[in-house]
N, C-alpha and C. Protein backbone atom coordinates (compact mmCIF):
# COMPACT_ATOMS: atom_id res chain seq x y z
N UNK A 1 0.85 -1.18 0.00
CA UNK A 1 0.00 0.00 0.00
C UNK A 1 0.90 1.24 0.00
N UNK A 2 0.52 2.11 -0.98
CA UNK A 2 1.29 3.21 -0.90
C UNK A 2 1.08 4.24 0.43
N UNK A 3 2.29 5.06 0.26
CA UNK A 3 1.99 6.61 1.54
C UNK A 3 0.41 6.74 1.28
N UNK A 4 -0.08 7.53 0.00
CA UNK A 4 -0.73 8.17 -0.23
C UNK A 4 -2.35 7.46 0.54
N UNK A 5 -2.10 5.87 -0.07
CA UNK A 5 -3.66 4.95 0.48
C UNK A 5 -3.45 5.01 1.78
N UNK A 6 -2.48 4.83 2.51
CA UNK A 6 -2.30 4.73 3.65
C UNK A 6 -2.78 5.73 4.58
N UNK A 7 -2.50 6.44 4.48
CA UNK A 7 -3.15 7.88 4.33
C UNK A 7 -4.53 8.16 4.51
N UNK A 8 -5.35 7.89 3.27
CA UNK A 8 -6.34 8.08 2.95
C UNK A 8 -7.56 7.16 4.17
N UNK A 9 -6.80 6.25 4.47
CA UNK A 9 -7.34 4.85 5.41
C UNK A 9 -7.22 5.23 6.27
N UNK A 10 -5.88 5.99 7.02
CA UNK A 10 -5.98 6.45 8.24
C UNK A 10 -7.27 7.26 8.90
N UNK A 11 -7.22 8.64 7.50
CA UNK A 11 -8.15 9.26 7.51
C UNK A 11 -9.55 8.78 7.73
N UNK A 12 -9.84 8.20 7.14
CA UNK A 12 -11.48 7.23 6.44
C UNK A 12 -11.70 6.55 7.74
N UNK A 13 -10.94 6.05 8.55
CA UNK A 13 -10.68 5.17 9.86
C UNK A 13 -11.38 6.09 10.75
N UNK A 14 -10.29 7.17 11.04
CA UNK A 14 -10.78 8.01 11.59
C UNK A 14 -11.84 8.57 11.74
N UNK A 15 -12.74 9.26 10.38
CA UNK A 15 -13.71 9.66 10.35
C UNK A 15 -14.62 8.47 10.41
N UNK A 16 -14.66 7.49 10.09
CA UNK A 16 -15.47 6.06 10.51
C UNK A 16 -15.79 6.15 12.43
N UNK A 17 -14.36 6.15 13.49
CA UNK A 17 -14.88 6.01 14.39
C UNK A 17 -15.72 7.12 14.92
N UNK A 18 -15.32 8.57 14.33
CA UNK A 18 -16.22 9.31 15.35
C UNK A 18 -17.53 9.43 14.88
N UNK A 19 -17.82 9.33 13.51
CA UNK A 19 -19.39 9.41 12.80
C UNK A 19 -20.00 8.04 13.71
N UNK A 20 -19.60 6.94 14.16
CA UNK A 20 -19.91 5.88 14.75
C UNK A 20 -20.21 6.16 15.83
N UNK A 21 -19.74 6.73 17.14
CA UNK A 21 -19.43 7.45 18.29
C UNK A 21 -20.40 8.20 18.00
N UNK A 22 -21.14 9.10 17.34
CA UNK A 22 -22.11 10.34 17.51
C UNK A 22 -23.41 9.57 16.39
N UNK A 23 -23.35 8.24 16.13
CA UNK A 23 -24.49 8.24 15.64
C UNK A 23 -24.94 8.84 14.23
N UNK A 24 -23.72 9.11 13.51
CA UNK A 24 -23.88 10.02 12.40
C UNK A 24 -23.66 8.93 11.48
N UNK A 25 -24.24 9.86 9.91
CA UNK A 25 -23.83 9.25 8.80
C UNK A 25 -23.56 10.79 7.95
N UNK A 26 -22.78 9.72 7.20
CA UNK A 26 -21.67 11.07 6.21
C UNK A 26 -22.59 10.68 4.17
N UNK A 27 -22.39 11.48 4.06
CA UNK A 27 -22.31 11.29 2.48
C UNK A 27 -21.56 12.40 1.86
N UNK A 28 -21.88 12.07 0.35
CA UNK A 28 -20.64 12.62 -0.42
C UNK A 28 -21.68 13.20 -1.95
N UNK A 29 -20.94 14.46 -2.59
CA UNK A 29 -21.19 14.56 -3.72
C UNK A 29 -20.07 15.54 -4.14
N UNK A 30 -19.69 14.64 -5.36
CA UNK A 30 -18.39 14.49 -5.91
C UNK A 30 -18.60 14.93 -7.74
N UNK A 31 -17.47 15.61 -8.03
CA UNK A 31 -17.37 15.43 -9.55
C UNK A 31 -16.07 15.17 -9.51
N UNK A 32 -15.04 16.62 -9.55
CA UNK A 32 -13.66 15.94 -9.65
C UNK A 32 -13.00 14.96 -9.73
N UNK A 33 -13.62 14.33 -8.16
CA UNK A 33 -12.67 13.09 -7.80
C UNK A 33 -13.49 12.05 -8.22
N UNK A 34 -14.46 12.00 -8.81
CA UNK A 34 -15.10 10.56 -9.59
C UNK A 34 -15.58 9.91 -8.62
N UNK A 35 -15.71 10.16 -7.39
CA UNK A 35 -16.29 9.19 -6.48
C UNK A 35 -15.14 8.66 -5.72
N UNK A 36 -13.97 9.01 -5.73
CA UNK A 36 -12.55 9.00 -4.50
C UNK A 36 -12.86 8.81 -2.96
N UNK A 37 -13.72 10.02 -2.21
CA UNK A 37 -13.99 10.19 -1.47
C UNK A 37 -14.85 8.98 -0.52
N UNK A 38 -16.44 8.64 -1.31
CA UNK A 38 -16.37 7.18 -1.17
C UNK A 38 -15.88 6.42 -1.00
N UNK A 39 -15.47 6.06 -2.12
CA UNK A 39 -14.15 4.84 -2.31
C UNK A 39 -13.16 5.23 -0.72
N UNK A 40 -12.62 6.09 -1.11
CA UNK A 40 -11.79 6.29 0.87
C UNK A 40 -13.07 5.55 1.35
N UNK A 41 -13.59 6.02 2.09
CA UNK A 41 -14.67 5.77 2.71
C UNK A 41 -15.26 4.35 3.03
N UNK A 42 -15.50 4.20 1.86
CA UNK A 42 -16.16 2.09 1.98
C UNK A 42 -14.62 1.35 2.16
N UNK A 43 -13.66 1.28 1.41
CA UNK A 43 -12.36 0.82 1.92
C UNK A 43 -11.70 0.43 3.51
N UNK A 44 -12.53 1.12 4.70
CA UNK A 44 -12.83 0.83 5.56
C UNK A 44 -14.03 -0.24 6.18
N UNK A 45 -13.45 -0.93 6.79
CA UNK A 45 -14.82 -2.41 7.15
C UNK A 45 -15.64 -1.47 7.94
N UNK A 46 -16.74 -2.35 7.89
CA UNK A 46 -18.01 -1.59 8.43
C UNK A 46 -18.69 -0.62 8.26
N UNK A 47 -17.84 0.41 6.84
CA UNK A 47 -18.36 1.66 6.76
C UNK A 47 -19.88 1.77 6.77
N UNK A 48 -20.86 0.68 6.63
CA UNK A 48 -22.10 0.66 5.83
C UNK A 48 -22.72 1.11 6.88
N UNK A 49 -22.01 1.12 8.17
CA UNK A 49 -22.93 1.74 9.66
C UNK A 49 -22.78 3.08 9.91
N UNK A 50 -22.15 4.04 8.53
CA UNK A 50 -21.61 5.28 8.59
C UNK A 50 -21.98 5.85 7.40
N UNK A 51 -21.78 5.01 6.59
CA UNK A 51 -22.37 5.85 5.23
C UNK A 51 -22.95 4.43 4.35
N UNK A 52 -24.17 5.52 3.58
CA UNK A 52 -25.06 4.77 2.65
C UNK A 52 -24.68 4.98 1.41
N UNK A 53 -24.42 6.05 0.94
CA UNK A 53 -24.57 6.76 -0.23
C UNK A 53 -23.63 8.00 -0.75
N UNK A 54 -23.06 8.02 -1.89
CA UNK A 54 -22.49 9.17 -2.07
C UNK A 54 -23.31 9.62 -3.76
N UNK A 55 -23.37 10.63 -4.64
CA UNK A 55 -23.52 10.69 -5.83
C UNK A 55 -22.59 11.67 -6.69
N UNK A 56 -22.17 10.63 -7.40
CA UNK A 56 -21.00 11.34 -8.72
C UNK A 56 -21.90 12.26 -9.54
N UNK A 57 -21.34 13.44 -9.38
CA UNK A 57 -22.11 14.44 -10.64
C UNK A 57 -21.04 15.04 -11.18
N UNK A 58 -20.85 14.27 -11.71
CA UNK A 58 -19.28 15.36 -13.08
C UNK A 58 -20.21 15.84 -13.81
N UNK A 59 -21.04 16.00 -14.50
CA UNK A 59 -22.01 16.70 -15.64
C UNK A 59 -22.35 17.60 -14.92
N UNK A 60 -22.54 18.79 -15.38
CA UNK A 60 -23.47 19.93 -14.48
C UNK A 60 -25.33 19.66 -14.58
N UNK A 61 -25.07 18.80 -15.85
CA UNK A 61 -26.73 18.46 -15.73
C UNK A 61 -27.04 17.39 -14.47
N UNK A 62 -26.06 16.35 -13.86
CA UNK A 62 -26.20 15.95 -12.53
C UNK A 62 -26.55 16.37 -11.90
N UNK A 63 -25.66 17.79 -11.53
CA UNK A 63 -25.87 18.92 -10.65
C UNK A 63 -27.16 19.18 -10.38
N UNK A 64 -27.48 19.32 -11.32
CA UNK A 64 -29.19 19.98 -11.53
C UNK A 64 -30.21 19.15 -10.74
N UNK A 65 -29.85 17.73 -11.38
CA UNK A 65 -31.33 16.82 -11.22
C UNK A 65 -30.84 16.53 -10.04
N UNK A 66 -30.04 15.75 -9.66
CA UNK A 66 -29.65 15.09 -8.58
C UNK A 66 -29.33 15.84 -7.04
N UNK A 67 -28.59 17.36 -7.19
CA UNK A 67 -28.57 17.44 -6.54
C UNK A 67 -29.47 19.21 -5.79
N UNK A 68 -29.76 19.68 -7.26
CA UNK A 68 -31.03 20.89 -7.20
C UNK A 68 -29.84 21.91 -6.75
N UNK A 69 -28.52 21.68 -7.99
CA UNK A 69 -28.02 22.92 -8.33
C UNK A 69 -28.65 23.61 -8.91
N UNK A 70 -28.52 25.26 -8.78
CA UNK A 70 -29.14 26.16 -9.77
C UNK A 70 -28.79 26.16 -11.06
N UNK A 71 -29.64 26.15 -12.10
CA UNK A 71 -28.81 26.24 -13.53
C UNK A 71 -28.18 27.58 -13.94
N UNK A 72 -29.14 28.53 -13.04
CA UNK A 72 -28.27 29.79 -13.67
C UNK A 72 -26.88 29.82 -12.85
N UNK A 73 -26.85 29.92 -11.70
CA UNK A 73 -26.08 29.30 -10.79
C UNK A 73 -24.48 28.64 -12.02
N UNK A 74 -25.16 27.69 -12.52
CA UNK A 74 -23.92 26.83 -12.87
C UNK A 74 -23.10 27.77 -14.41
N UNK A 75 -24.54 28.76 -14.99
CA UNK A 75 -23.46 29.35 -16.03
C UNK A 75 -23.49 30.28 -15.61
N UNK A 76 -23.60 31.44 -14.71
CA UNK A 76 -22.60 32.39 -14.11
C UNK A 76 -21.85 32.44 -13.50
N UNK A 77 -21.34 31.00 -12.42
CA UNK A 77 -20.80 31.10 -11.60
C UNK A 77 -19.32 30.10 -12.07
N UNK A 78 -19.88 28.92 -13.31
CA UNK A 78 -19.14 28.03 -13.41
C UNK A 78 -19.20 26.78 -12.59
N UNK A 79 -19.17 25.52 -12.72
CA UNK A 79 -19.25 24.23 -11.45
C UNK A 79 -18.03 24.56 -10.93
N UNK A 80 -17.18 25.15 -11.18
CA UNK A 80 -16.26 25.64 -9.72
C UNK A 80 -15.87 26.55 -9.43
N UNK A 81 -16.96 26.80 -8.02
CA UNK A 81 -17.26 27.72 -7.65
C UNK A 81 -17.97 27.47 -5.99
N UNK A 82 -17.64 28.40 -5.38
CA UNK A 82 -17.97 28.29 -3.53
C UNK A 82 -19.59 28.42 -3.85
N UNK A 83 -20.57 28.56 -4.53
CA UNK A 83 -22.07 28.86 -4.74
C UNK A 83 -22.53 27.53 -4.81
N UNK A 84 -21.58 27.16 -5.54
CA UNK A 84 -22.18 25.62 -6.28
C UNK A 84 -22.01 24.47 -5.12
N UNK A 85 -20.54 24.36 -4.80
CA UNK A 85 -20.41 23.44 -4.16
C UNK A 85 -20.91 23.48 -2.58
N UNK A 86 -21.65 25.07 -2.35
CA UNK A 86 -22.71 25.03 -0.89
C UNK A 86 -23.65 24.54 -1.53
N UNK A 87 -24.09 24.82 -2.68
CA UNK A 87 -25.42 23.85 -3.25
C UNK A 87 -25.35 22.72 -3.12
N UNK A 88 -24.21 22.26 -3.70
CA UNK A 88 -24.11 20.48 -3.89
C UNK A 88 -24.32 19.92 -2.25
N UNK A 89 -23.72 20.60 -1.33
CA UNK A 89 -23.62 19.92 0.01
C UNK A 89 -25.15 19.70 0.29
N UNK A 90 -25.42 21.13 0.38
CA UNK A 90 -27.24 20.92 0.94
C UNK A 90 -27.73 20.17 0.12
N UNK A 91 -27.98 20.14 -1.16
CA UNK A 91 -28.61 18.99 -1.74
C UNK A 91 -28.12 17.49 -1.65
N UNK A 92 -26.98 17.39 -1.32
CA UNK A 92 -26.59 15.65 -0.66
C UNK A 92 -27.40 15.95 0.85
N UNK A 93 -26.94 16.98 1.26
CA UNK A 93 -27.68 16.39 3.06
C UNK A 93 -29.09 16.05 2.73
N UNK A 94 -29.93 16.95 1.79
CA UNK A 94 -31.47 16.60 1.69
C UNK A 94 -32.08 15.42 1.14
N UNK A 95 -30.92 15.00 -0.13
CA UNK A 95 -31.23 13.78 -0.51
C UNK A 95 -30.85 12.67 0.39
N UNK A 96 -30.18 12.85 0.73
CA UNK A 96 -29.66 11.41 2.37
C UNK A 96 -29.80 11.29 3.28
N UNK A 97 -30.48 12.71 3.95
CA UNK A 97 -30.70 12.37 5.13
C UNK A 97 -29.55 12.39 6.53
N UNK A 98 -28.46 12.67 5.82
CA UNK A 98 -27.28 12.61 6.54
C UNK A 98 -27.18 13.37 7.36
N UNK A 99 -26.27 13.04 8.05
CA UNK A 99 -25.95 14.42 8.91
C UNK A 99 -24.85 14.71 8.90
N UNK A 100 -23.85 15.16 7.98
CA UNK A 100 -22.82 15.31 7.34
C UNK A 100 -22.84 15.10 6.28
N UNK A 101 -21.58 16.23 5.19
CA UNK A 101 -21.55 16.07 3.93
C UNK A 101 -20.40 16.85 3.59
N UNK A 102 -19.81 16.12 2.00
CA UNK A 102 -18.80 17.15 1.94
C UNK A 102 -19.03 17.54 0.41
N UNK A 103 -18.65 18.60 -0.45
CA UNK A 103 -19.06 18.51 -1.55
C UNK A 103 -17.39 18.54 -2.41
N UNK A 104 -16.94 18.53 -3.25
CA UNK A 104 -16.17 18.83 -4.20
C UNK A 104 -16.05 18.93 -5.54
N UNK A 105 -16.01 20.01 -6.21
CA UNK A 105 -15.93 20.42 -7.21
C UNK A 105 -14.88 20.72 -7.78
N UNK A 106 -13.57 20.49 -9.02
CA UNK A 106 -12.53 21.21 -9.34
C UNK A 106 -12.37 20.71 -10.93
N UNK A 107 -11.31 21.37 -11.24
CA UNK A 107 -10.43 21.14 -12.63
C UNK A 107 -9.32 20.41 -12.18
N UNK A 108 -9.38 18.74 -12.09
CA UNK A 108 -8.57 18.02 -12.32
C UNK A 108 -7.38 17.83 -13.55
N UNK A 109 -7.40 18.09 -14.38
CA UNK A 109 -6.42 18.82 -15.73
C UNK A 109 -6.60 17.39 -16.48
N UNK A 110 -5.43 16.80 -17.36
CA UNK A 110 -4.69 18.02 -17.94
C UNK A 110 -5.45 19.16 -18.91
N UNK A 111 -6.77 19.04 -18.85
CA UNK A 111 -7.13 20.16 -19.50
C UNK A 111 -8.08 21.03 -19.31
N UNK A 112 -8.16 21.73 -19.28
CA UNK A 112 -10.28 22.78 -18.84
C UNK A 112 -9.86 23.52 -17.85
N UNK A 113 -8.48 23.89 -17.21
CA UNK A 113 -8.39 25.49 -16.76
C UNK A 113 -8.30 26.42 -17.74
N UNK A 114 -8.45 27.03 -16.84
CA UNK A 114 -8.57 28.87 -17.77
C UNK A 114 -7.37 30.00 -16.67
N UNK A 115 -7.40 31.06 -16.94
CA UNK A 115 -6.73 31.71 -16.33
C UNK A 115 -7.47 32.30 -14.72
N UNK A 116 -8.52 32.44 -14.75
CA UNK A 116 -9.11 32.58 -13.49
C UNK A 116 -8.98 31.43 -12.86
N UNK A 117 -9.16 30.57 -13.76
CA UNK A 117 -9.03 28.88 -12.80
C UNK A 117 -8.46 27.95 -13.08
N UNK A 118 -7.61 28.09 -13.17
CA UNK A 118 -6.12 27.09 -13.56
C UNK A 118 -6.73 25.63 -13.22
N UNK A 119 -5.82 24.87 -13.88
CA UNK A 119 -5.31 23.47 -13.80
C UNK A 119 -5.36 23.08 -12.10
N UNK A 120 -5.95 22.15 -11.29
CA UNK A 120 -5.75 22.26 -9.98
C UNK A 120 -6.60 23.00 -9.06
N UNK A 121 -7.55 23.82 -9.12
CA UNK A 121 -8.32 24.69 -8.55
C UNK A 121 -9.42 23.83 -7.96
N UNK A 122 -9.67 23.58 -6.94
CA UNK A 122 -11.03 22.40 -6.09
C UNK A 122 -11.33 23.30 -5.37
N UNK A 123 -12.62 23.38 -5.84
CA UNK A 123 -13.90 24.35 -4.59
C UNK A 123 -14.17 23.00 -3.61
N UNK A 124 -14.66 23.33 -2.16
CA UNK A 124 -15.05 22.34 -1.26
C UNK A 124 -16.03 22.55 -0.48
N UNK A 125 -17.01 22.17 -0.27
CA UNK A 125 -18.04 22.85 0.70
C UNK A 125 -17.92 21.78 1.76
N UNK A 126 -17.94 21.47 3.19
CA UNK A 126 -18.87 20.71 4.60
C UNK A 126 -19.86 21.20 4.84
N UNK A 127 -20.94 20.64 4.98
CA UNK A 127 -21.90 21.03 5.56
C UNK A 127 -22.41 19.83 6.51
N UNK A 128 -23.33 20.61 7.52
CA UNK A 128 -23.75 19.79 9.03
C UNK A 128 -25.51 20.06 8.22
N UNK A 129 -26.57 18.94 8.98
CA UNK A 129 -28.21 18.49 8.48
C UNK A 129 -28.73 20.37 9.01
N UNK A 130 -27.81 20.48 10.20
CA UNK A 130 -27.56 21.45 11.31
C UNK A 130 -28.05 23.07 10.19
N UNK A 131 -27.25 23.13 9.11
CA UNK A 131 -27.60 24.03 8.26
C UNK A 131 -26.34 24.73 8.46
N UNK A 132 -25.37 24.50 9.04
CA UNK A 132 -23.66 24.86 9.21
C UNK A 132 -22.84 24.39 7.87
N UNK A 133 -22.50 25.56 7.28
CA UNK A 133 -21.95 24.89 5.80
C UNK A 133 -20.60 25.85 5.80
N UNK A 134 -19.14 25.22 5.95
CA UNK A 134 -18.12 25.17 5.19
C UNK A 134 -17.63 25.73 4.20
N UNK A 135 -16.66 26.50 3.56
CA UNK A 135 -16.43 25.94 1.83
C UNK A 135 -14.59 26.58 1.95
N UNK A 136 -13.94 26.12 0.91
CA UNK A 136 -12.17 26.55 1.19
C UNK A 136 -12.39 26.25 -0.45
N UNK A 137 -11.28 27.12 -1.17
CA UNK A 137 -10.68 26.67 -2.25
C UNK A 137 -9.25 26.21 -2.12
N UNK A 138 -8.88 25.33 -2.88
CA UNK A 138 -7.49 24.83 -3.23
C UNK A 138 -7.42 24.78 -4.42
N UNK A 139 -5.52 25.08 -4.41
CA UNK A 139 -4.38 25.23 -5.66
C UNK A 139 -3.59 24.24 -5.68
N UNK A 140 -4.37 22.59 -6.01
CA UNK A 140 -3.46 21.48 -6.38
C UNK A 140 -2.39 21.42 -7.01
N UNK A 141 -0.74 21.28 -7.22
CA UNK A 141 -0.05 20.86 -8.52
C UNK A 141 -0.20 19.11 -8.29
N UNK A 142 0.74 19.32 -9.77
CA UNK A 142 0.81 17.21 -10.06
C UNK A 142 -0.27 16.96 -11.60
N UNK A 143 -0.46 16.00 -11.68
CA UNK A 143 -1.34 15.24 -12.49
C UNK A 143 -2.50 15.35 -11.91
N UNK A 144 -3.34 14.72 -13.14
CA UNK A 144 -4.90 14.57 -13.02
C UNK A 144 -5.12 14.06 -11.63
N UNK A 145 -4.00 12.54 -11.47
CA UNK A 145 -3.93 11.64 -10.78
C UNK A 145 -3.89 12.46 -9.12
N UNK A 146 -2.49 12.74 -8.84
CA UNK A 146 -2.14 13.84 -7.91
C UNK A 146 -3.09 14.96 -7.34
N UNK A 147 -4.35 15.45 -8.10
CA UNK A 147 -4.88 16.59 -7.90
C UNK A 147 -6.09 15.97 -7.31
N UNK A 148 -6.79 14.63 -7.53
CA UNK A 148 -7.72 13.81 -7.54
C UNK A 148 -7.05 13.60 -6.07
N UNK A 149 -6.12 12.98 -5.56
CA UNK A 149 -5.97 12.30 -4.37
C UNK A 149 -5.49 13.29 -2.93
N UNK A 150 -5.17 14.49 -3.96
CA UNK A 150 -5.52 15.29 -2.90
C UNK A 150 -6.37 16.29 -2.30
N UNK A 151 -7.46 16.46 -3.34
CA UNK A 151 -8.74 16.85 -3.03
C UNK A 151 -9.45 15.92 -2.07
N UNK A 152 -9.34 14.31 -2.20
CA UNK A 152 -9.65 13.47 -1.53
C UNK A 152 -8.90 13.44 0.41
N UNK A 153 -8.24 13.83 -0.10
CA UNK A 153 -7.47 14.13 1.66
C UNK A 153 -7.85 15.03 2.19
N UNK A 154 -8.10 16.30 1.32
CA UNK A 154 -8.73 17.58 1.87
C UNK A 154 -9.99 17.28 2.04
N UNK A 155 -10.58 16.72 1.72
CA UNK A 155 -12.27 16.41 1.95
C UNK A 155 -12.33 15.94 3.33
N UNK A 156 -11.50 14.59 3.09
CA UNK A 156 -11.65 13.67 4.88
C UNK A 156 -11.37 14.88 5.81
N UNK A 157 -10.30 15.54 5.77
CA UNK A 157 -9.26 16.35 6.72
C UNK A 157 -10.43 17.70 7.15
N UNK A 158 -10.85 18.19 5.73
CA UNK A 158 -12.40 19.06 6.09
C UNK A 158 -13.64 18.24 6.92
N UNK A 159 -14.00 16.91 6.67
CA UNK A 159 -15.23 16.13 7.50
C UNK A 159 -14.63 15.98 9.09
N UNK A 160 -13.39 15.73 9.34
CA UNK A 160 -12.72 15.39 10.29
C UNK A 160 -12.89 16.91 11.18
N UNK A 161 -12.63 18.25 10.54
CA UNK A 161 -12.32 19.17 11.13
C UNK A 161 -13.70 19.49 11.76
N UNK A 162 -14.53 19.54 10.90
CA UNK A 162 -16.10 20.16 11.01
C UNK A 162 -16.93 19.04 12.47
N UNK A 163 -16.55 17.65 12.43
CA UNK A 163 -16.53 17.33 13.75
C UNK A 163 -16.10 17.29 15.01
């Protein structure tokens, strides 16, 4: 197992015992990372007593149906963007029921930055059922690969903090 999984497990571990400890469940809505965050997530035994559900929306038309992003929302603001990804959170907490959530949105590369939003740029929202919502941007370098696994660390490291 590499640093990086190792890592990621620690994390996922972590956030496994205390969502367990308070009775919580976590979910996820993801584009960037393709569903990473999950994946952390179930990779841990037992997760199924912590989380049910996450939903991949890389399309902005996802956005829409699944998670009751705004459409105007998505072409003025762009899918990455601190608007969107407080949308995406509240609409995972409403669709799941959860009581926790994290959202992530970015330009994984190698292609589709621009100069406002480079190569590497991940919007992030947490939000609590509570109506307490989160959001940080990050300036990934590395590969597609690289930018993906560490949006995924920043997510746990954001769910971890917000508890």
């Amino acid at each position: 197992m590499s640093a990086q999984q190792q890592c990621l497990n620690d994390l996922s571990e972590l956030l496994g015992q205390k969502l367990f400890a308070r009775g919580w469940r976590v979910t996820t809505a993801e584009s960037c990372t393709g569903g990473g965050i999950a994946a952390a997530i179930t990779a841990i035994p037992n997760s199924s007593s912590w989380f049910e559900y996450g939903v991949v929306s890389y399309a902005n038309r996802a956005k829409e149906k699944l998670l009751r992003v705004n459409s105007e929302t998505l072409v003025r603001e762009g899918a990455v963007s601190k608007t969107v990804v407080e949308q995406m959170v509240k609409g995972a907490l409403d669709l799941s029921g959860a009581e926790i959530a994290v959202a992530v949105s970015g330009i994984a590369g190698p292609t589709g930055g621009t100069a406002e939003k480079p190569v590497g740029t991940v919007w992030f929202a947490w939000g609590l059922a509570s109506g307490s919502i989160n959001s940080d941007c990050c300036h990934f370098s590395g590969d597609r690969i690289s930018v993906q696994q560490q949006s995924v660390q920043h997510a746990l490291n954001g769910l971890l903090k917000l508890l």
